[in-house]
Protein backbone atom coordinates (compact mmCIF):
# COMPACT_ATOMS: atom_id res chain seq x y z
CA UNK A 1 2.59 12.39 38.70
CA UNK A 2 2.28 10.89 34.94
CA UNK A 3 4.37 8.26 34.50
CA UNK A 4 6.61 8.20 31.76
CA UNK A 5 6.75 6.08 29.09
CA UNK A 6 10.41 5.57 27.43
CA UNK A 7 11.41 4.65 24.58
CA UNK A 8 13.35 1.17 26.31
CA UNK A 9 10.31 0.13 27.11
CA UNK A 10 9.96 -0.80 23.61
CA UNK A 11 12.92 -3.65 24.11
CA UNK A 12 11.45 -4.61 27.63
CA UNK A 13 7.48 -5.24 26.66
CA UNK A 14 7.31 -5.85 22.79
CA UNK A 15 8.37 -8.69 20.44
CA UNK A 16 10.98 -7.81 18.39
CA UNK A 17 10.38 -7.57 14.88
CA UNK A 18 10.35 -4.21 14.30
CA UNK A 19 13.49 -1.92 14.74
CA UNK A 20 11.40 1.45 15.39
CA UNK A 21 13.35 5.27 16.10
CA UNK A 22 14.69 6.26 18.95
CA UNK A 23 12.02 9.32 19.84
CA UNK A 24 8.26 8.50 20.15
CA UNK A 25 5.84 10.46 18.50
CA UNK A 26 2.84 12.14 20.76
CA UNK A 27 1.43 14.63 18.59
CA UNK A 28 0.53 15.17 14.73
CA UNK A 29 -0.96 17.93 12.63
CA UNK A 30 -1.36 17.76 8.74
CA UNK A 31 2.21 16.78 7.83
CA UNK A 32 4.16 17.51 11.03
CA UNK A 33 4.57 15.23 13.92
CA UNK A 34 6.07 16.03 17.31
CA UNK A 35 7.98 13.67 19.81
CA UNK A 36 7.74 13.72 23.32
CA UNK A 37 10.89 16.25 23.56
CA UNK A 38 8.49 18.44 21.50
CA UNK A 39 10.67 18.59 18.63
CA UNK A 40 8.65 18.49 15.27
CA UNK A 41 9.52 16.66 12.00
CA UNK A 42 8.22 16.80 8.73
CA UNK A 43 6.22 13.75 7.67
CA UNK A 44 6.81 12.47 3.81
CA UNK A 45 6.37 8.80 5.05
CA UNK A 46 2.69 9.28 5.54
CA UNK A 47 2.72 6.02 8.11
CA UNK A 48 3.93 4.07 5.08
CA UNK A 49 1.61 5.65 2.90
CA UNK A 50 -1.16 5.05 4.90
CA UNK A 51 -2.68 9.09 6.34
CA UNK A 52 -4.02 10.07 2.96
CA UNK A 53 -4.97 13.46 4.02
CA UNK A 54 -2.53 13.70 6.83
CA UNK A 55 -2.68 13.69 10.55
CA UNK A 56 -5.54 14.29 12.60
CA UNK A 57 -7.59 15.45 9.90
CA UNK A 58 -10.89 17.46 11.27
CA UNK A 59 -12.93 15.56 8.71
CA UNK A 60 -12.07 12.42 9.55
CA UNK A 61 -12.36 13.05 13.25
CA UNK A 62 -15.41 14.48 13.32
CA UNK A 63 -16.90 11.48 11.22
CA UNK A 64 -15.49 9.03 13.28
CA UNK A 65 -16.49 10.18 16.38
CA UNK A 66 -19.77 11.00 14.98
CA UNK A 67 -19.73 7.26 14.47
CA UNK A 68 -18.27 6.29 17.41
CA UNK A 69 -21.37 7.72 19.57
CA UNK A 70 -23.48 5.35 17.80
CA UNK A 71 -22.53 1.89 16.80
CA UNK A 72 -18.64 0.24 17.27
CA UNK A 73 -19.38 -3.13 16.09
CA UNK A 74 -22.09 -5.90 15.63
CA UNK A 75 -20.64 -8.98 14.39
CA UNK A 76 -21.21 -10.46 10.60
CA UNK A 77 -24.09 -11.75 11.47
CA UNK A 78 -25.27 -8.55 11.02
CA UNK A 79 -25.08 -5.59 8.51
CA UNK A 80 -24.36 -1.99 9.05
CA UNK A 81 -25.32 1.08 7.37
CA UNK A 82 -22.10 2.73 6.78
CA UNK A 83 -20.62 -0.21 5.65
CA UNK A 84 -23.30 -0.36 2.97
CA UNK A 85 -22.48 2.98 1.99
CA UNK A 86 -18.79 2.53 1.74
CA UNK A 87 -19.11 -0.31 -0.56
CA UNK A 88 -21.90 1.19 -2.76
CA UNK A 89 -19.13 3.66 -3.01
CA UNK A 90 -16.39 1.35 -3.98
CA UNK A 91 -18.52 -0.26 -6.89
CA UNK A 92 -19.63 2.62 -7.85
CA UNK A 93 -16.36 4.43 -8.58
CA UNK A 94 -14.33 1.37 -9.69
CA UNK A 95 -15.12 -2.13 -12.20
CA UNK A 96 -16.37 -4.16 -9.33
CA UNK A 97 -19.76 -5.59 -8.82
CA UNK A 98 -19.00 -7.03 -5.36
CA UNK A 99 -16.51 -5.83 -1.94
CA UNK A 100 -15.30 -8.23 0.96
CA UNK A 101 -13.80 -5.70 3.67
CA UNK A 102 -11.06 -6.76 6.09
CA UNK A 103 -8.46 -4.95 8.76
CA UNK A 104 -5.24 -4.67 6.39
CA UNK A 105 -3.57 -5.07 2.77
CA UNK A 106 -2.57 -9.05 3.44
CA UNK A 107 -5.61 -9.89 4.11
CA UNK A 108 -7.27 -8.06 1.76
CA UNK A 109 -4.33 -10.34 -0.35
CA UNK A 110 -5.17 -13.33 1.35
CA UNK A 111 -8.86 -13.45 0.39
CA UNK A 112 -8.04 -12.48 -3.06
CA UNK A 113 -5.68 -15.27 -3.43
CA UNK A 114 -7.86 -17.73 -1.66
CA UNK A 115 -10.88 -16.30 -4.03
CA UNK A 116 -8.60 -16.76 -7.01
CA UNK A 117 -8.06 -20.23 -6.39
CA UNK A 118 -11.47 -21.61 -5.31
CA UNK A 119 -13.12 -20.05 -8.74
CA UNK A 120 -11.09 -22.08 -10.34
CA UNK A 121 -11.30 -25.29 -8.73
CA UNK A 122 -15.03 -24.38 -9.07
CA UNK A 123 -14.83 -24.02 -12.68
CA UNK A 124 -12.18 -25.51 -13.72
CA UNK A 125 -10.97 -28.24 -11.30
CA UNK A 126 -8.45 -28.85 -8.98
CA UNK A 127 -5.31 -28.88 -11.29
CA UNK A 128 -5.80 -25.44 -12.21
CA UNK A 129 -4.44 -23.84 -8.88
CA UNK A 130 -0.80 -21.92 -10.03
CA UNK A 131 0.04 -18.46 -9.04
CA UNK A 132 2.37 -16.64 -11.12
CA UNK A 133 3.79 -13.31 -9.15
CA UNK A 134 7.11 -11.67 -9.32
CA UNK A 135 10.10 -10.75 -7.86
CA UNK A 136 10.67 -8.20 -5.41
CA UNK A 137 6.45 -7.94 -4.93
CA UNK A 138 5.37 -7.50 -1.89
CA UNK A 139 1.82 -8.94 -0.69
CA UNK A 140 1.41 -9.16 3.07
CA UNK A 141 2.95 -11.28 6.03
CA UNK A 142 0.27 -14.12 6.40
CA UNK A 143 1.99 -17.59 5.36
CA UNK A 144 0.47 -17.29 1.81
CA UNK A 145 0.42 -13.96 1.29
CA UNK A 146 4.48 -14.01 2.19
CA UNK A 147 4.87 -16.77 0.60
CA UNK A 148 3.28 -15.12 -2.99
CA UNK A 149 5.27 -11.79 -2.57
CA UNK A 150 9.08 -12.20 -4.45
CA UNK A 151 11.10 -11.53 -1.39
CA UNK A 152 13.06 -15.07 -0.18
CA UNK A 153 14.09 -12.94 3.14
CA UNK A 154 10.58 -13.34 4.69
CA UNK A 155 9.48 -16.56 3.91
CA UNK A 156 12.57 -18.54 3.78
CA UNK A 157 12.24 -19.25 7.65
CA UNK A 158 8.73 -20.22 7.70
CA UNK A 159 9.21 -24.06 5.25
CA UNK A 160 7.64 -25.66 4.22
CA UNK A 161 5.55 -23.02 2.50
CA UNK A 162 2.36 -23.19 0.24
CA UNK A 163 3.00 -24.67 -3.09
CA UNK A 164 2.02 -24.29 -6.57
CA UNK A 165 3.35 -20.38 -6.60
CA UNK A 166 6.02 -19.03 -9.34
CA UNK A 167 8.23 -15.83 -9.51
CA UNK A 168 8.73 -14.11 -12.36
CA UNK A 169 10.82 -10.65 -13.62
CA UNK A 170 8.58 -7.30 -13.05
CA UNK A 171 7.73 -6.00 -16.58
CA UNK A 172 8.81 -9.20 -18.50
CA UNK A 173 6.51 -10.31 -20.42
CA UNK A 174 7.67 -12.85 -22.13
CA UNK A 175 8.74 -14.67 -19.09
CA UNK A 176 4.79 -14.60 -18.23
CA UNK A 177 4.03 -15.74 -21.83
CA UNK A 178 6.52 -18.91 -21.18
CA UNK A 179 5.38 -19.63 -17.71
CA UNK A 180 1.25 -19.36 -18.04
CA UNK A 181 -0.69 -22.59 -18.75
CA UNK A 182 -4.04 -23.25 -18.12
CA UNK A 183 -2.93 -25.05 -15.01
CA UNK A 184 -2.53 -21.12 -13.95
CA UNK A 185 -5.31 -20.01 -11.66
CA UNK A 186 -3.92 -16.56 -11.21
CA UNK A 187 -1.56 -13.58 -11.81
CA UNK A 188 -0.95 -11.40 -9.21
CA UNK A 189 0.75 -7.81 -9.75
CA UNK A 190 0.97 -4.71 -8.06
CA UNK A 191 0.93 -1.66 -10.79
CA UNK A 192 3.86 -0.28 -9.01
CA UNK A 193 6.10 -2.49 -6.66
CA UNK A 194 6.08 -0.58 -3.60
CA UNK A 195 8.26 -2.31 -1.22
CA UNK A 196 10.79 -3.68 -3.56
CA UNK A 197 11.93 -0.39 -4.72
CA UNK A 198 9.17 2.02 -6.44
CA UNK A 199 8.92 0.92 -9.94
CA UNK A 200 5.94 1.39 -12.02
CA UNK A 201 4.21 -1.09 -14.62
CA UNK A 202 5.31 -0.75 -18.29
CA UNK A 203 1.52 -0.23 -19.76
CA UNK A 204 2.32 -3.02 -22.42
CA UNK A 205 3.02 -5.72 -19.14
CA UNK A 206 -0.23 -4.83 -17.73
CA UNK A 207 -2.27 -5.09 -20.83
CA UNK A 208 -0.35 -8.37 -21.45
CA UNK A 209 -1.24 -9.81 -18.80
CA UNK A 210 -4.59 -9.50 -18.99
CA UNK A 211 -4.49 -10.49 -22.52
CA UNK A 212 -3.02 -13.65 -21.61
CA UNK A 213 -5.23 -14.09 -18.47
CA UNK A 214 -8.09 -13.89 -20.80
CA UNK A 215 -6.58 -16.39 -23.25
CA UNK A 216 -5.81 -19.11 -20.50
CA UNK A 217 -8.95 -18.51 -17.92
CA UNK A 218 -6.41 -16.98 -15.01
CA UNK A 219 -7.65 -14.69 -12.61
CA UNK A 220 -5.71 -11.38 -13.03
CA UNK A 221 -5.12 -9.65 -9.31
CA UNK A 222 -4.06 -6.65 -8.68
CA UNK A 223 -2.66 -5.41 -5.81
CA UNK A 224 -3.21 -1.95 -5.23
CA UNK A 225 -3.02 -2.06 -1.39
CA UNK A 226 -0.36 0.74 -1.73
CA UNK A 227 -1.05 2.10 -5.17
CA UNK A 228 -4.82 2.84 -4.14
CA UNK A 229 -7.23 5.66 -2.80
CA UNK A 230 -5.97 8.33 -4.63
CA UNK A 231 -1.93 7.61 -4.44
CA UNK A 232 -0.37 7.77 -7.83
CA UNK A 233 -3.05 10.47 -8.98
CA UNK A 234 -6.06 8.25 -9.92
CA UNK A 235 -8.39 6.84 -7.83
CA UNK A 236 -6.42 3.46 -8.02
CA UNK A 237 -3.62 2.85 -10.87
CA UNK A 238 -5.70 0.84 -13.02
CA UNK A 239 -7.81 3.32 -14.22
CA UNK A 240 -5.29 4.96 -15.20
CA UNK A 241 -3.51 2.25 -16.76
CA UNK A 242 -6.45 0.90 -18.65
CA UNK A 243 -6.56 -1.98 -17.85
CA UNK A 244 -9.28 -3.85 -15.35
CA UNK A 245 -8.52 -6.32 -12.71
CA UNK A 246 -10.87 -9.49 -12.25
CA UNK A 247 -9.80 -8.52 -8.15
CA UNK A 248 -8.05 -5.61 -6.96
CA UNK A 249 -7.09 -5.47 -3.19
CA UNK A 250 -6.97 -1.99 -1.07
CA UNK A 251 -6.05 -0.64 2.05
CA UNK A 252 -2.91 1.59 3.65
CA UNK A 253 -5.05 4.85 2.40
CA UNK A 254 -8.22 3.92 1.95
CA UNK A 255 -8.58 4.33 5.51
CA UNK A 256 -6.65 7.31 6.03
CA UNK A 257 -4.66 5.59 8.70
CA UNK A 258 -7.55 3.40 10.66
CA UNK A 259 -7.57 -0.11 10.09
CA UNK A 260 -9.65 -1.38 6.93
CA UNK A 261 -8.87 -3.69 3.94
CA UNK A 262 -11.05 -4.19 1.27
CA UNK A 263 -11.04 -6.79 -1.82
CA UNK A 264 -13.47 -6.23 -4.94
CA UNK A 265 -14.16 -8.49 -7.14
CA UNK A 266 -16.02 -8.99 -10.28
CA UNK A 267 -19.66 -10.59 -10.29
CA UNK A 268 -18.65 -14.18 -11.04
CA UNK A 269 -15.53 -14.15 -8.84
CA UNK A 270 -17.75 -12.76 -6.09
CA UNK A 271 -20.48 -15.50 -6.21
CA UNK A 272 -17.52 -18.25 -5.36
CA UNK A 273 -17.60 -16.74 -1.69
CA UNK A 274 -20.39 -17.95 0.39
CA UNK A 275 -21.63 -18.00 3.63
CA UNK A 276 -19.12 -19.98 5.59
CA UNK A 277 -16.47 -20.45 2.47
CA UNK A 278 -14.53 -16.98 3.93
CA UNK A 279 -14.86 -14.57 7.10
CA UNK A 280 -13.72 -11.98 9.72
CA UNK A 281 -14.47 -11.04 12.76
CA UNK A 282 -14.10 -7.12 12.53
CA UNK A 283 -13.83 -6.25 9.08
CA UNK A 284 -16.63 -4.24 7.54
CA UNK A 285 -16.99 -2.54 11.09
CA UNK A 286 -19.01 0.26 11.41
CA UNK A 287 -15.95 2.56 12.64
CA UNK A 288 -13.72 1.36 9.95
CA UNK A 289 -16.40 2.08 6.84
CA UNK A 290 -17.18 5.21 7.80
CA UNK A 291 -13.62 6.71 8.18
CA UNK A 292 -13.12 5.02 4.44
CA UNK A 293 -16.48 6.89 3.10
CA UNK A 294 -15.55 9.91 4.30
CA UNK A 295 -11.73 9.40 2.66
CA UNK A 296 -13.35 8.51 -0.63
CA UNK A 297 -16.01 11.28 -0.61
CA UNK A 298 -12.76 13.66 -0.58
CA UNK A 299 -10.49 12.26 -2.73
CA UNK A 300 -12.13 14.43 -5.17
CA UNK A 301 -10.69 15.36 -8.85
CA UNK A 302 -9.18 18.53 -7.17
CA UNK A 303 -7.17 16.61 -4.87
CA UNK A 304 -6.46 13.74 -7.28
CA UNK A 305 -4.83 16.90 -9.54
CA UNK A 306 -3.09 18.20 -6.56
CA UNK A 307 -1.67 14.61 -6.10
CA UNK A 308 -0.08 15.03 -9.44
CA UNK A 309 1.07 18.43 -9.01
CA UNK A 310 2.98 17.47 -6.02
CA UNK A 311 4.54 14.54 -7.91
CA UNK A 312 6.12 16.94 -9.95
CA UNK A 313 7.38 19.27 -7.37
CA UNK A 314 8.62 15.93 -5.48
CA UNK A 315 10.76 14.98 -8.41
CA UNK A 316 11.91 18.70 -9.37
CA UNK A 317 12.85 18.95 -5.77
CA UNK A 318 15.25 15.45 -5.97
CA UNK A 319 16.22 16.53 -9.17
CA UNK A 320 18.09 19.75 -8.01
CA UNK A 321 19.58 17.94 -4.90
CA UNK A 322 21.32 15.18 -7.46
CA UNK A 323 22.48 17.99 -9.71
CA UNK A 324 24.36 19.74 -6.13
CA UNK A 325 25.41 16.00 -4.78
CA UNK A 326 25.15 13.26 -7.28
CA UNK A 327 23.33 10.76 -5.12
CA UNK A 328 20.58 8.88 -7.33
CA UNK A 329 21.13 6.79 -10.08
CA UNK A 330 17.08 6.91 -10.73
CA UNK A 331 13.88 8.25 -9.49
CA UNK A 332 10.87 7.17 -10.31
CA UNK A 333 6.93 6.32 -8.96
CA UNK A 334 3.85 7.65 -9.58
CA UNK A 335 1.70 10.51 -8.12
CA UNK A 336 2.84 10.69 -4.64
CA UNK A 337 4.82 7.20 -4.13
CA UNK A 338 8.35 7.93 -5.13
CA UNK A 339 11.71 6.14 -5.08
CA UNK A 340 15.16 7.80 -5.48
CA UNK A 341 16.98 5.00 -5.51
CA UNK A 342 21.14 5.42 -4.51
CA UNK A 343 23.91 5.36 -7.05
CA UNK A 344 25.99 2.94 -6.71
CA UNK A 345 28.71 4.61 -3.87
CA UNK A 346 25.72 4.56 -1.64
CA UNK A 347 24.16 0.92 -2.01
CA UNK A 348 22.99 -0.64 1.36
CA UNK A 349 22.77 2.59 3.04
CA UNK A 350 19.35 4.09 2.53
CA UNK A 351 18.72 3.23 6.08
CA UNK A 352 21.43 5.47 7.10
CA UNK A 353 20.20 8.33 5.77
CA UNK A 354 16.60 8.30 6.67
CA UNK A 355 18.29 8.02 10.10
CA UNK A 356 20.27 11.14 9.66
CA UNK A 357 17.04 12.94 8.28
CA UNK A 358 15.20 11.86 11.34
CA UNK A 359 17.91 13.85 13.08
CA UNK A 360 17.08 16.79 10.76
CA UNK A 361 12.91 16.83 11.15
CA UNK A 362 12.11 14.61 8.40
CA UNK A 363 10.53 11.51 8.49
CA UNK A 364 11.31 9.12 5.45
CA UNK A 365 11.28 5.82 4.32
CA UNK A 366 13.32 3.17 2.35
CA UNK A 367 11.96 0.50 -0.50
CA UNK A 368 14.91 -1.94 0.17
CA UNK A 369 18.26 -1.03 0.94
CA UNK A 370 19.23 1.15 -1.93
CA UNK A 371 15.58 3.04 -2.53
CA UNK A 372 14.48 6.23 -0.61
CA UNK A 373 10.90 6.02 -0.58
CA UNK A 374 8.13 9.18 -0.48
CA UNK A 375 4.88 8.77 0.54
CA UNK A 376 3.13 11.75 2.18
CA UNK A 377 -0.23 13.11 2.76
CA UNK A 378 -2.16 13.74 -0.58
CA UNK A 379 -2.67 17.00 0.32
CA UNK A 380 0.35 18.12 1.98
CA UNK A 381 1.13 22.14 1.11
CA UNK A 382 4.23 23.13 -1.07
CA UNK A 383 5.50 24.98 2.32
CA UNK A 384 5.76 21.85 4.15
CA UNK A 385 7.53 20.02 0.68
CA UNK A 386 9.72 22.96 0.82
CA UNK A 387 10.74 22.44 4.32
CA UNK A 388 10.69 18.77 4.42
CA UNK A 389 12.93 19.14 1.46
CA UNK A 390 15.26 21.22 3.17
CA UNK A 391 15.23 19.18 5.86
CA UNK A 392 16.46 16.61 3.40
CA UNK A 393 19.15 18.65 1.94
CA UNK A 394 20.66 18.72 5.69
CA UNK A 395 20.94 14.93 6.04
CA UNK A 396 22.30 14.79 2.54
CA UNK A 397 25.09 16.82 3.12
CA UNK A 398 26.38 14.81 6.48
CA UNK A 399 25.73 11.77 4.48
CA UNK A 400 27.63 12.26 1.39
């Protein structure tokens, strides 16, 4: 007989630091998941924005196991073909010249900040090593990516912490104008702060920073870990922002929920990375890169307008549940990341009612404590919204 795996075994066997649902998922189709009880939820979470085109998509299966029958993994002393591919790819559809691939978004973020500061003592000398980011960011949990993102709750533990790094207000740009020097070796910004509670980039705080990048010789960064392969509607945000990175960092969806990070990187910033100056193990792995080719070779202008399209049904749908129940003070995002965030009656407890949804079918996320967060499949079907959606409308009604 099968032994059974429970949900305790969670709090017997792993560390801690994640607080995860009571039911276990076994099963996943598209946008619905089922738990072990066989009950089936509706998934607008997308693993934290991470299945771009859902669960157990045939595409990506048959590509990976295609790949899997062939070559796993080699080692960087070596080359592969599809990772070749995937990064012709990536320059070709985006301003780079050059890609470094790794296993996740921080460190994707740490090379990019460790790139970021090495061109410049290359350059420009030692002095010039400040990082300017900004409150509420989010970058990864490595001791300098952590230490970089604006959120005091996961670093403060962890002193003495990197130096030389400032926080800033989001969209304030004359707070950047009065901090930059040319002691400043980089700006790092994501296009919309994902973790800190949804909120897109004014236009005219992107385009000043790189304005003022240019004028003091700073590396401008952005972080698109979240924002990227096809989430808010574009390939990644900057494009359709305008405004180019010197290094943008990507993962979450670029791998369509395996493992892959990538950072790319202008010509000049690229050339500061030699042999022995940067690594990893498994990144760039043949397994990895071809799961990502085959995401980017269907995140196709059809799907980028479906992404879009789906925004706006997202946003009609929250709309028509604050008219019946009066529960958001704001909602906001781009393409398919969305925040509602909670009126004031309702602060602290966004947990809460992702929990209750849970109860309902729906899986859901927060962005802090006062943000419900949407992040589904790109290509999730009106049908499911509607009945994820409805799903919603249950929880909301126990919860107000």
């Amino acid at each position: 007989m099968a032994e059974i795996i429970a949900r305790d075994w969670f709090d017997h066997y792993m560390v801690p630091c994640f607080a995860p649902a009571p039911f276990i998922p076994v099963r996943a189709a598209g946008s619905r998941v089922w738990d072990q009880a066989g009950k089936e939820y509706i998934d607008l979470a997308g693993g934290i924005a991470v299945n771009s085109l859902g669960h157990a998509n045939a595409d990506l299966t048959a590509a990976l196991v295609e790949q899997a029958g062939k070559l796993w993994h080699i080692g960087n002393g070596y080359t592969n073909e599809p990772v070749l591919r995937l990064a012709k790819r990536l320059v070709d559809a985006t301003f780079a010249d050059k890609v470094f691939f790794c296993n996740s978004g921080a460190e994707a973020n740490e090379a990019a900040l460790k790139l970021a500061r090495k061109y410049a003592h290359d350059h420009h000398g030692a002095h010039k090593h400040e990082i300017i980011a900004f409150t509420n960011s989010f970058h990864g949990r490595t001791l300098f990516t952590v230490t970089v993102g604006g959120q005091p709750k996961y670093s403060a533990d962890y002193a003495p912490l990197p130096p030389g790094i400032t926080h800033l207000p989001y969209n304030d740009l004359k707070a950047v104008e009065q901090q930059i020097s040319d002691n400043t070796c980089a700006v790092i910004v994501e296009p919309v702060v994902g973790e800190g509670g949804v909120i897109p980039a004014d236009p005219a705080f992107l385009k000043g920073l790189r304005a003022l990048c240019d004028k003091h010789q700073a590396t401008l960064i952005f972080d698109e870990v979240q924002t990227g392969a096809g989430r808010t509607g574009a390939l990644y945000a900057y494009q359709a922002y305008g405004v180019e990175p010197d290094i943008l960092t990507s993962a979450k969806g670029l791998g369509g929920g395996f493992p892959i990070g990538a950072m790319l990187a202008k010509e000049a910033w690229a050339q500061v990375f030699q042999p022995g100056t940067h690594g990893t193990t498994f990144g760039g792995n043949p397994l990895a890169a071809t799961v990502a080719d085959k995401v980017l070779s269907l995140l196709d202008a059809t799907l980028l307008q479906g992404v879009r399209e789906r925004h706006d049904m997202i946003v009609s749908r929250l709309e028509q549940l604050n008219a019946r129940y009066g529960l958001f003070s704001a909602i906001r995002g781009k393409g398919l990341l969305i925040g509602a965030a909670l009126a004031e009656p309702w602060h602290g407890k966004a947990k809460t009612l992702t929990n209750l949804a849970a109860e309902e079918g729906l899986i859901a996320l927060i962005a802090g404590p006062d943000v419900l967060r949407f992040a589904p499949a790109l290509d999730i079907s009106p049908a499911e919204l509607d009945d994820g959606f409805a799903r919603l409308e249950r929880a909301i009604a126990r919860f107000v």
